[in-house]
Protein backbone atom coordinates (compact mmCIF):
# COMPACT_ATOMS: atom_id res chain seq x y z
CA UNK A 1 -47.10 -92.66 37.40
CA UNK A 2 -47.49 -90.01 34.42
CA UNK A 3 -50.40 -88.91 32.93
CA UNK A 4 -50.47 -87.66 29.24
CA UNK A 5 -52.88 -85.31 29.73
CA UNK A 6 -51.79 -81.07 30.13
CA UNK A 7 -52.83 -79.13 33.09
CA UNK A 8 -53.06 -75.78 31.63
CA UNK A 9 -51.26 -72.62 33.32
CA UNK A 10 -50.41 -68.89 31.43
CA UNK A 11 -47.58 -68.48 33.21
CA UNK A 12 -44.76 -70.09 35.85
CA UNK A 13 -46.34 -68.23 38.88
CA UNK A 14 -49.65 -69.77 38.03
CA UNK A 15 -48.10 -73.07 38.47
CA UNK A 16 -46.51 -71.71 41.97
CA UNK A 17 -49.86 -70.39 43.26
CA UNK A 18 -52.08 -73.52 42.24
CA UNK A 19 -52.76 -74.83 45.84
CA UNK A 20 -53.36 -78.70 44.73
CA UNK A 21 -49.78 -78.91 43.49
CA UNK A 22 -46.97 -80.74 46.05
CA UNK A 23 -44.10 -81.03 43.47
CA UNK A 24 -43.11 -78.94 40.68
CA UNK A 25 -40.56 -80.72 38.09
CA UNK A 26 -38.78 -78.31 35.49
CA UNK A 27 -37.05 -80.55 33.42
CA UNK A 28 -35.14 -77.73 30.53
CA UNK A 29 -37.01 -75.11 29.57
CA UNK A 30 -39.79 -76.99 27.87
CA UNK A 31 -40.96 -79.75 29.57
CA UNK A 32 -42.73 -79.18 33.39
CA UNK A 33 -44.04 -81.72 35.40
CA UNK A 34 -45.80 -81.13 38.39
CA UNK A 35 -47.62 -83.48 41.02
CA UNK A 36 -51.27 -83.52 42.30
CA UNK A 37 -52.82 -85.89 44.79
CA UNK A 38 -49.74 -88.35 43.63
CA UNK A 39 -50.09 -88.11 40.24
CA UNK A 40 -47.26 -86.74 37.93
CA UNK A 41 -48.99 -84.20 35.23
CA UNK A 42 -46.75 -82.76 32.09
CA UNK A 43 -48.50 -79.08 31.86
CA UNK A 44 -48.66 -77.27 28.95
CA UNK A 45 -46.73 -73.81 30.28
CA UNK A 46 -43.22 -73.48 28.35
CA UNK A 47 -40.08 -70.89 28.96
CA UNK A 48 -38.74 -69.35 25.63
CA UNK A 49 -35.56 -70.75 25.99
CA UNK A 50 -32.91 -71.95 28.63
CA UNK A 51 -32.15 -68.33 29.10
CA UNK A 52 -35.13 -67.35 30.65
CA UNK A 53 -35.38 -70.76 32.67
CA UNK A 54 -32.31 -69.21 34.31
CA UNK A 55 -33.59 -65.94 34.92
CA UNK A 56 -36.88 -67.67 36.97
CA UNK A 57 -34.16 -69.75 39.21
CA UNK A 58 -31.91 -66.73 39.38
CA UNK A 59 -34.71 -64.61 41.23
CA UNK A 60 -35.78 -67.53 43.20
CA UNK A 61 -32.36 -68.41 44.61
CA UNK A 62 -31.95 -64.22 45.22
CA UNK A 63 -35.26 -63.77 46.82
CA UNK A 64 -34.42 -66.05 49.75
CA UNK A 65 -30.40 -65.04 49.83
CA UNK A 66 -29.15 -67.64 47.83
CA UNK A 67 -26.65 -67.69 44.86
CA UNK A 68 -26.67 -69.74 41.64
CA UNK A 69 -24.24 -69.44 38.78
CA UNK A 70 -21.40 -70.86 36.73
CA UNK A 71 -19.54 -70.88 39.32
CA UNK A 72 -21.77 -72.49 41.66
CA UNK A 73 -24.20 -74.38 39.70
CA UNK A 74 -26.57 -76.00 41.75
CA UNK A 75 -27.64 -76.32 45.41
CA UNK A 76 -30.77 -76.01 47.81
CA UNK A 77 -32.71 -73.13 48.91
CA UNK A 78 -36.04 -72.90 51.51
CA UNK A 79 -38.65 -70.28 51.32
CA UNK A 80 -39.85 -68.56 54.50
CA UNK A 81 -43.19 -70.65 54.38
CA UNK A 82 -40.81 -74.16 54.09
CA UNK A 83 -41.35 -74.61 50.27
CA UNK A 84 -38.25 -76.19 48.98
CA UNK A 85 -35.95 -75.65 45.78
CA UNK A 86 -33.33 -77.34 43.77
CA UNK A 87 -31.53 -76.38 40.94
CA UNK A 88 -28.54 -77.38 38.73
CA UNK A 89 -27.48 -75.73 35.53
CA UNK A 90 -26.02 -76.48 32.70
CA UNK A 91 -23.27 -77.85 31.26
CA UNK A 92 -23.70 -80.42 34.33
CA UNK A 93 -27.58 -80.71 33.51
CA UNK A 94 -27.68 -81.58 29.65
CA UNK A 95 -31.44 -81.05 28.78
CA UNK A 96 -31.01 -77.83 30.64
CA UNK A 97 -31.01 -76.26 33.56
CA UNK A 98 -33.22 -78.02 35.86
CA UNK A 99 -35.52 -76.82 39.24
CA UNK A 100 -37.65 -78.77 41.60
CA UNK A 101 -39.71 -77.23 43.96
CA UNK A 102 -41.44 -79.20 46.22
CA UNK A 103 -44.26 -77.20 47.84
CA UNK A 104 -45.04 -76.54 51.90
CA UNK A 105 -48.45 -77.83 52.32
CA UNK A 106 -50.06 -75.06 54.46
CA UNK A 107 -53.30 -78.31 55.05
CA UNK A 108 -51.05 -80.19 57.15
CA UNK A 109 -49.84 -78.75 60.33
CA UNK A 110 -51.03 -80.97 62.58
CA UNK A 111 -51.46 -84.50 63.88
CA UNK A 112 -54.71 -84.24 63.41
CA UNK A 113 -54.17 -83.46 59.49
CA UNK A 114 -51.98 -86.85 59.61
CA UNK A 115 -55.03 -88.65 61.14
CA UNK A 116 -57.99 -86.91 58.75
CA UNK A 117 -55.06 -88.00 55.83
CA UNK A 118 -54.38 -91.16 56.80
CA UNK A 119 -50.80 -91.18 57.03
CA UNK A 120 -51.21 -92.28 60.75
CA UNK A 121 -53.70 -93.56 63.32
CA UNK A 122 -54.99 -92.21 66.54
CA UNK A 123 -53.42 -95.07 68.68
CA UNK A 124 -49.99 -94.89 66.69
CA UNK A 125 -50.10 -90.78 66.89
CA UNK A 126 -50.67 -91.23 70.63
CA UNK A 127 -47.74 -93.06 70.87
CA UNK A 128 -45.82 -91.18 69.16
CA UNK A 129 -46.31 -88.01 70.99
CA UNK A 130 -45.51 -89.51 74.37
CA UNK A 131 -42.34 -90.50 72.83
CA UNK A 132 -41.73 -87.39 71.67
CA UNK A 133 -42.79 -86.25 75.66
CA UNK A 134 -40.41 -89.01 77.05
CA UNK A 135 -37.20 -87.92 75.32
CA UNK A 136 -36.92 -91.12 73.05
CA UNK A 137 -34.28 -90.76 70.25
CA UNK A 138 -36.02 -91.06 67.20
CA UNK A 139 -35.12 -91.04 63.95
CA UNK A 140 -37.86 -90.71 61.14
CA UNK A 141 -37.20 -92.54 57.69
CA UNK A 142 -38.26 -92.99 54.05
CA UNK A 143 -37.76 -92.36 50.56
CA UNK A 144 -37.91 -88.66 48.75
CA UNK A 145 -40.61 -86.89 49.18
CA UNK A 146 -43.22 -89.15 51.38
CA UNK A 147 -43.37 -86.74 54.43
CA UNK A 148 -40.88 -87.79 56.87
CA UNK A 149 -40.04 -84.48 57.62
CA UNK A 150 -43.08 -82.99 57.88
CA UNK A 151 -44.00 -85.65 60.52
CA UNK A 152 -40.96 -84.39 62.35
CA UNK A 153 -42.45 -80.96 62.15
CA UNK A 154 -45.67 -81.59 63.26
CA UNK A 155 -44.59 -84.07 66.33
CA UNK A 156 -41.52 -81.30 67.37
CA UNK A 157 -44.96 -79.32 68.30
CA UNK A 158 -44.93 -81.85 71.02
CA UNK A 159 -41.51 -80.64 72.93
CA UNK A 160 -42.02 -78.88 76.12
CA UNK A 161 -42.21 -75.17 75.52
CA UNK A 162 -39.40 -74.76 78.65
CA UNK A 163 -36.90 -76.47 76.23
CA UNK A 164 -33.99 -75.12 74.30
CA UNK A 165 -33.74 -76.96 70.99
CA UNK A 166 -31.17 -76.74 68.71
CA UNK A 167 -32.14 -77.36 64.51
CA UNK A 168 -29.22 -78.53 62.36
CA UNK A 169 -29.39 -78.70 58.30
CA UNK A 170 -28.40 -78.97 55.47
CA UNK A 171 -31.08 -75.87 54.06
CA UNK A 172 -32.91 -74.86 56.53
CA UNK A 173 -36.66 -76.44 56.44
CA UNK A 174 -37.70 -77.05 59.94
CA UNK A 175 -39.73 -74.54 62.37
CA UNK A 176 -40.30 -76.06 65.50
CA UNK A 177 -43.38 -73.78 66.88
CA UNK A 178 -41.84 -72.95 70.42
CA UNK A 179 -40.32 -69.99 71.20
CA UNK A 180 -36.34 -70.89 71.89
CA UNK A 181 -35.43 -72.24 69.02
CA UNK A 182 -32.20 -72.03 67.55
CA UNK A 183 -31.58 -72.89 63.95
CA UNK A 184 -28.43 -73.72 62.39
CA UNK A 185 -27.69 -74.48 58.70
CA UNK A 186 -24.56 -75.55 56.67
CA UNK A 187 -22.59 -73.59 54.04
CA UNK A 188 -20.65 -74.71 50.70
CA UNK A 189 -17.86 -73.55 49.74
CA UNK A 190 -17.13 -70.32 48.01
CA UNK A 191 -15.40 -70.42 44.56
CA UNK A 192 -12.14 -70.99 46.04
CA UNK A 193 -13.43 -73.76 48.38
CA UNK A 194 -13.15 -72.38 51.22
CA UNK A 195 -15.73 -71.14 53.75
CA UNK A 196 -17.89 -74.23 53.88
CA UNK A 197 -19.31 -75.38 56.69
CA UNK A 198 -20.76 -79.10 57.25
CA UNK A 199 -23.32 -80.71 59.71
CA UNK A 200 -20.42 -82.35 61.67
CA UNK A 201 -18.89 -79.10 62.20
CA UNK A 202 -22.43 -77.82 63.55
CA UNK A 203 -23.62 -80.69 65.43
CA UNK A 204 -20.15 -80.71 67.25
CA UNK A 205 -20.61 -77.17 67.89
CA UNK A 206 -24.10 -77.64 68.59
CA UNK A 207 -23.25 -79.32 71.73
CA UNK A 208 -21.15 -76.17 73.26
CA UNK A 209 -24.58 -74.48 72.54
CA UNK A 210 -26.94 -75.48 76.08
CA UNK A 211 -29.50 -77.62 74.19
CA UNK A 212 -32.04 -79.15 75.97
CA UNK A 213 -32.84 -81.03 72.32
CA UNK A 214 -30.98 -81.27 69.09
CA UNK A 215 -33.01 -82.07 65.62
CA UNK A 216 -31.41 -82.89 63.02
CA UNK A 217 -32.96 -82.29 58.92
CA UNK A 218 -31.20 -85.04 57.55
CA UNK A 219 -28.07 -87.38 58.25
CA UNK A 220 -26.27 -88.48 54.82
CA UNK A 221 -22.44 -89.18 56.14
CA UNK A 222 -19.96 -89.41 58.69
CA UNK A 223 -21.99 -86.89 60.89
CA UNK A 224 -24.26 -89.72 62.02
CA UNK A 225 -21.27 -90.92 64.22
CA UNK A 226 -21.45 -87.40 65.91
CA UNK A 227 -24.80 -87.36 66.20
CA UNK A 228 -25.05 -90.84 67.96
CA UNK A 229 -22.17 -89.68 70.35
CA UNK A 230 -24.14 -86.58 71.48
CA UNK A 231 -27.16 -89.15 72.24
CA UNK A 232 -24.37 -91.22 74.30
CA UNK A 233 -23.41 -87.93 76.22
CA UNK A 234 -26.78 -87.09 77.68
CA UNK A 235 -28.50 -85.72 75.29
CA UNK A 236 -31.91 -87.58 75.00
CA UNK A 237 -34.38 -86.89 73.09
CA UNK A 238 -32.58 -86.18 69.56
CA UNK A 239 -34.88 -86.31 66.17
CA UNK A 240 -33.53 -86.75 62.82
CA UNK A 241 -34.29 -87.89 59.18
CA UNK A 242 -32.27 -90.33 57.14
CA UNK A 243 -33.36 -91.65 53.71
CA UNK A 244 -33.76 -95.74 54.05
CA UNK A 245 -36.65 -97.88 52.57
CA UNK A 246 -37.19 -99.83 55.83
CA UNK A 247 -36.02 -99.66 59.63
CA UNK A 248 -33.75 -102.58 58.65
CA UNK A 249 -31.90 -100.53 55.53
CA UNK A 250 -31.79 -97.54 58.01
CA UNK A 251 -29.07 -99.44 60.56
CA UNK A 252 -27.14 -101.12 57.89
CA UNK A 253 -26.94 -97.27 56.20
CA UNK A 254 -26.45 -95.58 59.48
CA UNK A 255 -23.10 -98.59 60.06
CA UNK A 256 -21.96 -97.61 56.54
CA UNK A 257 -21.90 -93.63 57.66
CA UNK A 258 -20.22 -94.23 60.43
CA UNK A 259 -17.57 -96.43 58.49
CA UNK A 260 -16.94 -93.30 56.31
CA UNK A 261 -16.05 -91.32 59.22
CA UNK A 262 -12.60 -93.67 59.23
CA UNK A 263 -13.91 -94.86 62.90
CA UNK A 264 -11.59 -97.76 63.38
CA UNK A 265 -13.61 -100.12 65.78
CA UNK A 266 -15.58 -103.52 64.83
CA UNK A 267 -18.86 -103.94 62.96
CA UNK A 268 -20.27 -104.94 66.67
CA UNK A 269 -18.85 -102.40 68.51
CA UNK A 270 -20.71 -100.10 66.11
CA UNK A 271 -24.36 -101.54 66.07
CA UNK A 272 -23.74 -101.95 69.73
CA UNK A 273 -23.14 -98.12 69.83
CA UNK A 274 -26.45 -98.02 67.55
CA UNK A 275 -28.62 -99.65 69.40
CA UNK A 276 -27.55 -98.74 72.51
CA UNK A 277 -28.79 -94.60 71.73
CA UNK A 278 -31.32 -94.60 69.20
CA UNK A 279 -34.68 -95.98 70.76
CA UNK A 280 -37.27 -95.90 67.71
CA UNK A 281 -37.47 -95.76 63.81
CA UNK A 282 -40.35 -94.35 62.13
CA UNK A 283 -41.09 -95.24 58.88
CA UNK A 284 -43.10 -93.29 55.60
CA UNK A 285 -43.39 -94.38 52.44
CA UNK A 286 -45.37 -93.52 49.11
CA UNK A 287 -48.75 -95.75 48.34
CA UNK A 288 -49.11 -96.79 44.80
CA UNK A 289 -52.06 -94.78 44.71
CA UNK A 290 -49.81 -91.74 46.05
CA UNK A 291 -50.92 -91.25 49.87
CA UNK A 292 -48.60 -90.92 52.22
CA UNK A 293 -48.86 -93.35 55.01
CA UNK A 294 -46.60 -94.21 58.37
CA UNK A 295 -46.02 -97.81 57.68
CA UNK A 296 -43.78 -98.96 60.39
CA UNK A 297 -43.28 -98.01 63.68
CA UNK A 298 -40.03 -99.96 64.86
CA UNK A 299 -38.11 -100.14 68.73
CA UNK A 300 -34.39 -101.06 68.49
CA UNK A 301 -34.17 -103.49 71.70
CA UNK A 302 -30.44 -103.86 71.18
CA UNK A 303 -27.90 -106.63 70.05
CA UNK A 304 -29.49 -110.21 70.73
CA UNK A 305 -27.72 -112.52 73.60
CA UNK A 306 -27.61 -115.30 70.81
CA UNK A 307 -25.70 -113.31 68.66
CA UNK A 308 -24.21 -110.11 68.72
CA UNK A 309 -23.98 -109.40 65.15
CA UNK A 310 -27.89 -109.70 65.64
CA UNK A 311 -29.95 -106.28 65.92
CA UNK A 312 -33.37 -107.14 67.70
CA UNK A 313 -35.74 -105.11 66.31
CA UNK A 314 -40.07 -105.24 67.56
CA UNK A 315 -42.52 -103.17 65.22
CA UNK A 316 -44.97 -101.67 67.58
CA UNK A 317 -47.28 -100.66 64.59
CA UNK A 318 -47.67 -101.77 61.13
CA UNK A 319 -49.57 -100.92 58.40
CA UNK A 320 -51.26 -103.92 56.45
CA UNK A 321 -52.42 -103.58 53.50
CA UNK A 322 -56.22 -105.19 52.97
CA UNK A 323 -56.96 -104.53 49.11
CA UNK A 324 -55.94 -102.60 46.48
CA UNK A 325 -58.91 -101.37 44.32
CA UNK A 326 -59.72 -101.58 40.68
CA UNK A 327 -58.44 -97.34 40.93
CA UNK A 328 -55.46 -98.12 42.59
CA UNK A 329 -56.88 -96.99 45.75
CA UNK A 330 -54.56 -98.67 48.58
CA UNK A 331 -56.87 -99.97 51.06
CA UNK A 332 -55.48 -100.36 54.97
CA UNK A 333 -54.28 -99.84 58.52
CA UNK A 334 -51.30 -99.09 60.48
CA UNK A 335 -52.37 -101.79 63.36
CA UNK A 336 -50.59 -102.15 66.52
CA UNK A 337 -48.19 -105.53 66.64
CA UNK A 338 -46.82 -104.81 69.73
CA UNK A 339 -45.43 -108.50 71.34
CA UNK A 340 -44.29 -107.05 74.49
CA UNK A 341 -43.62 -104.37 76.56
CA UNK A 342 -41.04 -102.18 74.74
CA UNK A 343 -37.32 -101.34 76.67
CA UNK A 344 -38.25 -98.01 76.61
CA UNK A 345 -41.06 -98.08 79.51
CA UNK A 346 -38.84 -97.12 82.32
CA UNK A 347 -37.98 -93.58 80.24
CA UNK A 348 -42.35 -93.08 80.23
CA UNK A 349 -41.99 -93.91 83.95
CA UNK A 350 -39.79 -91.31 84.78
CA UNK A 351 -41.77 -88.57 82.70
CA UNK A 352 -45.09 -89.45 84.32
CA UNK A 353 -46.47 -90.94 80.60
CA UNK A 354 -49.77 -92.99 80.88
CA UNK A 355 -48.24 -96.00 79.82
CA UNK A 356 -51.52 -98.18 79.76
CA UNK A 357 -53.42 -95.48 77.40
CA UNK A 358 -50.52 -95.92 74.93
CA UNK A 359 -50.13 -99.54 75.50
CA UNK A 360 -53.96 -100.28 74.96
């Protein structure tokens, strides 16, 4: 949603510093968008010309040790607090050269943020965190920019402090809050294209490395298949993000990644190998009225007995919508749906986990 109306700012660093704002759109030099509480707002803060657009994005990418140019015109950088940037320049950007910063929200940095929010409930976030505690494989999922990852964050608090955990990404975002933490984070290629370095290379690597876990910021391609093979050799209790707009799109995207890896085996063999490492889904999207809330919370049981192109899936939680108000306002609950037991029990046995408290 856009509003017409101009948020008014002297200057670009006025726009960094307001508090309120989550996203920051710089579409060419003279048109800005930026995002509060959900809502997209053009301001009225202008650069003179593409020229000093550059410039901004120049000392932005420099400041954290990053390079953008002609020769490399776009990519990712992370600030030290976890604020995020993008930029491309032109000639591939037409309008101009284009940045979008998406801001680290310093007001969420726990669970119990996510509950005060919304975005999850205090049976679902209990869940959750003995999942988290009983080395589940989890993968979180979701569109651009609904939270996923800081979800990730905030449950990674939940790892046992004794544990040596491993972050791969793409630009490095995570901070897991214990102290042996090792973070790893890909490279392009130089000029000449050569030097880069991918997330298969470091996830393979990863697993020379002595981790007790491995996180993962986000699985596009062919690494998934090397991420799913280091679940199948032991090591439990993996968390990653992948872009999908339900648990159902998130397997069928996950089989097409692993069919770009040139894995020659059949489509069963490969859901099989799916559902036989990755234990839960959780899943975020965007309200209309722009919350942020956990909307499924999804077990893969495996292949069905009826049919083994089938993947049995069983939501745990769900969030049901009630009403939508005359405002927008989106009016509801993650509830739990839970059928039966889930396959995972026997994993909360071993660890000790209150399964009755979570199961209530």
């Amino acid at each position: 949603m856009t509003e017409s109306s101009e948020a008014r700012y002297s200057s670009f660093e006025d726009i960094m510093n307001d508090g309120e704002i989550s996203e920051i759109m710089v579409n060419g030099p003279h048109q800005i968008y930026v995002e509060k509480s959900g809502k997209k707002i053009l301001v009225g803060f202008k650069f003179k010309d593409d020229k000093d657009l550059q410039q901004h994005i120049q000392l932005l990418y420099k400041s954290v040790g990053k390079n953008i140019s002609n020769e490399i015109p776009y990519g990712d950088a992370t600030f030290a607090d976890g604020t995020r940037l993008n930029a491309i320049l032109p000639p591939i950007a037409k309008q101009g050269s284009i940045l979008t910063i998406r801001k680290f929200m310093k007001t969420v940095t726990s669970i119990e943020d996510l509950i005060s929010w919304g975005t999850i409930t205090r049976p679902a976030a209990d869940l959750l965190i003995a999942c988290i505690r009983g080395r589940l494989n989890i993968f979180f999922s979701g569109g651009t920019g609904v939270g996923k990852t800081t979800t990730l964050q905030i449950l990674s608090s939940y790892i046992d402090s004794n544990e040596r955990i491993i972050v791969i990404e793409d630009t490095s975002e995570l901070r897991p809050v214990q102290e042996h933490v090792v973070n790893l984070e890909t490279r392009a290629v130089d000029e000449n294209g050569r030097g880069g370095v991918t997330l298969k290379d470091l996830t393979r690597n990863s697993l020379r490395m002595r981790p007790d876990r491995l996180i993962f910021g986000e699985a596009r391609s062919e690494e998934v298949l090397d991420i799913i093979n280091a679940m199948a050799t032991g090591h439990d209790g993996c968390l990653g993000v992948v872009h999908g707009s339900s648990p159902y799109d998130v397997l069928a995207r996950m089989e097409t990644m692993i069919l770009m890896s040139g894995l020659d085996l059949p489509l069963v063999e490969i859901r099989k190998m799916i559902t036989s490492n990755i234990n839960l889904i959780v899943h975020q999207e965007r309200m209309r009225d722009g919350s942020k809330k956990i909307t499924h919370i999804t077990e893969i049981e495996g292949l069905s007995k009826d049919s083994l192109h089938e993947v049995k899936l069983q939501d745990l939680f769900r969030f049901q919508i009630e009403k939508v108000e005359s405002d927008g306002k989106v009016r509801g609950e993650l509830r739990s749906v839970i059928e039966h037991y889930p396959t995972f029990l026997n994993k909360f046995e071993k660890f000790g986990l209150p399964i009755g408290d979570v199961f209530r």
